[in-house]
C-alpha atoms as a PDB file:
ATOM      1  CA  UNK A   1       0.000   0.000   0.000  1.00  0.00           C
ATOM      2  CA  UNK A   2       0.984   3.749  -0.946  1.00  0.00           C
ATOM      3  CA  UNK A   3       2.868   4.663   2.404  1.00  0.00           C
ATOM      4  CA  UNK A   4       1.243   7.886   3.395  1.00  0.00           C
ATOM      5  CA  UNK A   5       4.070   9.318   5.354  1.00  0.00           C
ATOM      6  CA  UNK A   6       6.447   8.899   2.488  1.00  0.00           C
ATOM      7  CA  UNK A   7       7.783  12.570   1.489  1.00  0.00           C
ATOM      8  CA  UNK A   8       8.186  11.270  -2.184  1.00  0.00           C
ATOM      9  CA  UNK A   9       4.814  10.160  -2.184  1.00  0.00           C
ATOM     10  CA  UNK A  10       3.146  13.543  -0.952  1.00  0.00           C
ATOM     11  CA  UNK A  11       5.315  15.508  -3.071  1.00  0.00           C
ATOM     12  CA  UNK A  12       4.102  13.351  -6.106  1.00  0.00           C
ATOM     13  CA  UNK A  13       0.752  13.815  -4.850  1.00  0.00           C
ATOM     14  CA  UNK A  14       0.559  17.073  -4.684  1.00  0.00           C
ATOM     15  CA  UNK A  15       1.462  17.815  -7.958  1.00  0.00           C
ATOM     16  CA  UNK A  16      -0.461  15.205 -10.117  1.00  0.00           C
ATOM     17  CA  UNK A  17      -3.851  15.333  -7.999  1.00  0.00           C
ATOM     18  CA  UNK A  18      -4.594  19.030  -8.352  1.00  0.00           C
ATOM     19  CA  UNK A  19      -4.720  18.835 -12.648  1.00  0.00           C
ATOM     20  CA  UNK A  20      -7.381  16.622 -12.075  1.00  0.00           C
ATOM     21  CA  UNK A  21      -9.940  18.593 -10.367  1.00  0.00           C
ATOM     22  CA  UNK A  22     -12.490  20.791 -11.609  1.00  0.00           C
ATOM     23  CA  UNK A  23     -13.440  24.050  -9.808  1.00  0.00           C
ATOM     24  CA  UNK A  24     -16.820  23.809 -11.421  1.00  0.00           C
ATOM     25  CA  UNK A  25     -17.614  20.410 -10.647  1.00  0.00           C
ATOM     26  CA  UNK A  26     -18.195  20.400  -7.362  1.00  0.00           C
ATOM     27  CA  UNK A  27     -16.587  20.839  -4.086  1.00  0.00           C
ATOM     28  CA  UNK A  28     -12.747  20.501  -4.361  1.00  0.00           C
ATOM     29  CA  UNK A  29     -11.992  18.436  -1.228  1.00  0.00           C
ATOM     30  CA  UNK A  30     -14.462  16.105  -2.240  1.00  0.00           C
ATOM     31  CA  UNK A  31     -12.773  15.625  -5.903  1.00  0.00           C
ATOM     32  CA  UNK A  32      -9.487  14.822  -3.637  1.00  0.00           C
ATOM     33  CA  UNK A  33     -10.809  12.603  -1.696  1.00  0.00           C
ATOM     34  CA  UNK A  34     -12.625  10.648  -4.877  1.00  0.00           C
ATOM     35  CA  UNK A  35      -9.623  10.759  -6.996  1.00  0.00           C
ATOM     36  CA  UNK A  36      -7.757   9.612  -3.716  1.00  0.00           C
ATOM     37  CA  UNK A  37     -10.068   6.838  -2.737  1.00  0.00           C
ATOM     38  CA  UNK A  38      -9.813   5.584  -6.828  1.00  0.00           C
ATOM     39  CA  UNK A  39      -5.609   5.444  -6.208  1.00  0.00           C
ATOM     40  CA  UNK A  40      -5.811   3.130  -3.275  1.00  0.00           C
ATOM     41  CA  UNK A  41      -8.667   1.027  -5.158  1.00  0.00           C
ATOM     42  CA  UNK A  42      -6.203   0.795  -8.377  1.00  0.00           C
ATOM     43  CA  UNK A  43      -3.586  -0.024  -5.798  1.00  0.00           C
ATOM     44  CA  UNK A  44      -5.613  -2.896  -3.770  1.00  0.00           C
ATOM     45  CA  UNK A  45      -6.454  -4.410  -7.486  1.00  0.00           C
ATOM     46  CA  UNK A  46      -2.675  -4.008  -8.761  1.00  0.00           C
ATOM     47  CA  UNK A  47      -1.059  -5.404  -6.162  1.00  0.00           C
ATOM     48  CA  UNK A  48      -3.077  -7.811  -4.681  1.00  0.00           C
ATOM     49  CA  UNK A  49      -2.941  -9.563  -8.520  1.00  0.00           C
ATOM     50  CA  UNK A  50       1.095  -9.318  -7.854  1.00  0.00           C
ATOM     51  CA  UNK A  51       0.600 -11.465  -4.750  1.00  0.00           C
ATOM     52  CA  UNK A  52      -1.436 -14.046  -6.600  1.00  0.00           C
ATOM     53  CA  UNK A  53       0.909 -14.075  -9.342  1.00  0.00           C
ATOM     54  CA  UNK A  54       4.080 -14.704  -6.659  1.00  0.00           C
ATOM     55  CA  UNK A  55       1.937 -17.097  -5.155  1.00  0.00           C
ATOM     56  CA  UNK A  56       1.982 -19.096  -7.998  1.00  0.00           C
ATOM     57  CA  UNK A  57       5.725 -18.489  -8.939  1.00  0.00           C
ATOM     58  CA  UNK A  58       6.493 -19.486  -4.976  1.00  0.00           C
ATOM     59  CA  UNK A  59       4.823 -22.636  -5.484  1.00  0.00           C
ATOM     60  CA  UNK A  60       6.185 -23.382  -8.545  1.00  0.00           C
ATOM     61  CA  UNK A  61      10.042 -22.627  -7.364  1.00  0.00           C
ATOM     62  CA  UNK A  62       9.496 -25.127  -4.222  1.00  0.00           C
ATOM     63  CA  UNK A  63       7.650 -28.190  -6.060  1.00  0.00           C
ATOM     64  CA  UNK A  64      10.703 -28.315  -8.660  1.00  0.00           C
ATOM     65  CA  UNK A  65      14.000 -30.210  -7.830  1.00  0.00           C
ATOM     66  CA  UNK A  66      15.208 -28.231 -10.938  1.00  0.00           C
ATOM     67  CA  UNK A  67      15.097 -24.866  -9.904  1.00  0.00           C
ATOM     68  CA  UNK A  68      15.543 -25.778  -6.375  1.00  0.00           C
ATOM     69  CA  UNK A  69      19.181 -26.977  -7.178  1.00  0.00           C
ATOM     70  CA  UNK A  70      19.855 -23.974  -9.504  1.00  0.00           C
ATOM     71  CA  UNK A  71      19.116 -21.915  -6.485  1.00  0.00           C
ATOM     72  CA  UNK A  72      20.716 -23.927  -4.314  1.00  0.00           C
ATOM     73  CA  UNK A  73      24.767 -23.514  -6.391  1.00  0.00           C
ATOM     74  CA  UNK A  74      23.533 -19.347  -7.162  1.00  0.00           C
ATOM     75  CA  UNK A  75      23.360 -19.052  -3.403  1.00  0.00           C
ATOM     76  CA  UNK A  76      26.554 -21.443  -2.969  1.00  0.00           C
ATOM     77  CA  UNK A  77      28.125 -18.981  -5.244  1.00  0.00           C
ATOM     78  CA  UNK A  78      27.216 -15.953  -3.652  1.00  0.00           C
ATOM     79  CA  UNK A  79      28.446 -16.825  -0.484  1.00  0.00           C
ATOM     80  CA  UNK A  80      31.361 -18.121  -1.871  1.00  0.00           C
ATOM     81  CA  UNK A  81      32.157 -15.013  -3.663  1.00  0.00           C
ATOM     82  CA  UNK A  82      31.261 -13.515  -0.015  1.00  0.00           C
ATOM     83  CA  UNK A  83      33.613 -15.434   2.080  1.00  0.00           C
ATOM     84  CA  UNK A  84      36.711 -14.630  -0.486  1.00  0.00           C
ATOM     85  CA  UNK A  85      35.913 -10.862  -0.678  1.00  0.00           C
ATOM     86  CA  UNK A  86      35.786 -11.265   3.279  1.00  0.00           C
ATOM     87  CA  UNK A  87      39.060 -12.991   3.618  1.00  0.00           C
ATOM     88  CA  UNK A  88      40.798 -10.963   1.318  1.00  0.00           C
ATOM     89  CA  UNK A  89      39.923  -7.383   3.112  1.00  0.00           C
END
């Protein structure tokens, strides 16, 4: 969800919102809160479809042996590479 104390967030806010609204179509605090409530419904839709999707890539990455041992030597690696940077500082 679209972290409301972000400063980024606000500032990126404040500038798109406004171009939407309409002085002549009604009060302007309710065309905020409208446009605002349609941003966190977009959001809810767009990533709540992200969780499905990684819930299917999450159960596809632990029912195969495959990818499991792929992981399994990347990680090897990394840690590898990890301990020799380590040692050599």
């Amino acid at each position: 969800m679209i972290d409301i104390l972000n400063p980024k967030v606000a500032i990126f806010f404040m500038a798109f919102l406004p171009q939407f609204v309409r002085e002549g179509e009604g009060p302007v605090p309710v065309q905020l809160l409208v446009l605002g409530f349609i941003v966190v419904l977009v959001a809810i839709v767009v990533e709540g479809l992200y969780v499905l999707a990684a819930d299917k890539l999450a159960d596809k990455i632990r029912n195969s042996q495959r990818i499991s041992r792929w992981m399994d030597k990347i990680v090897g690696a990394i840690f590898t590479f990890l301990g020799i940077r380590l040692a050599i500082s």
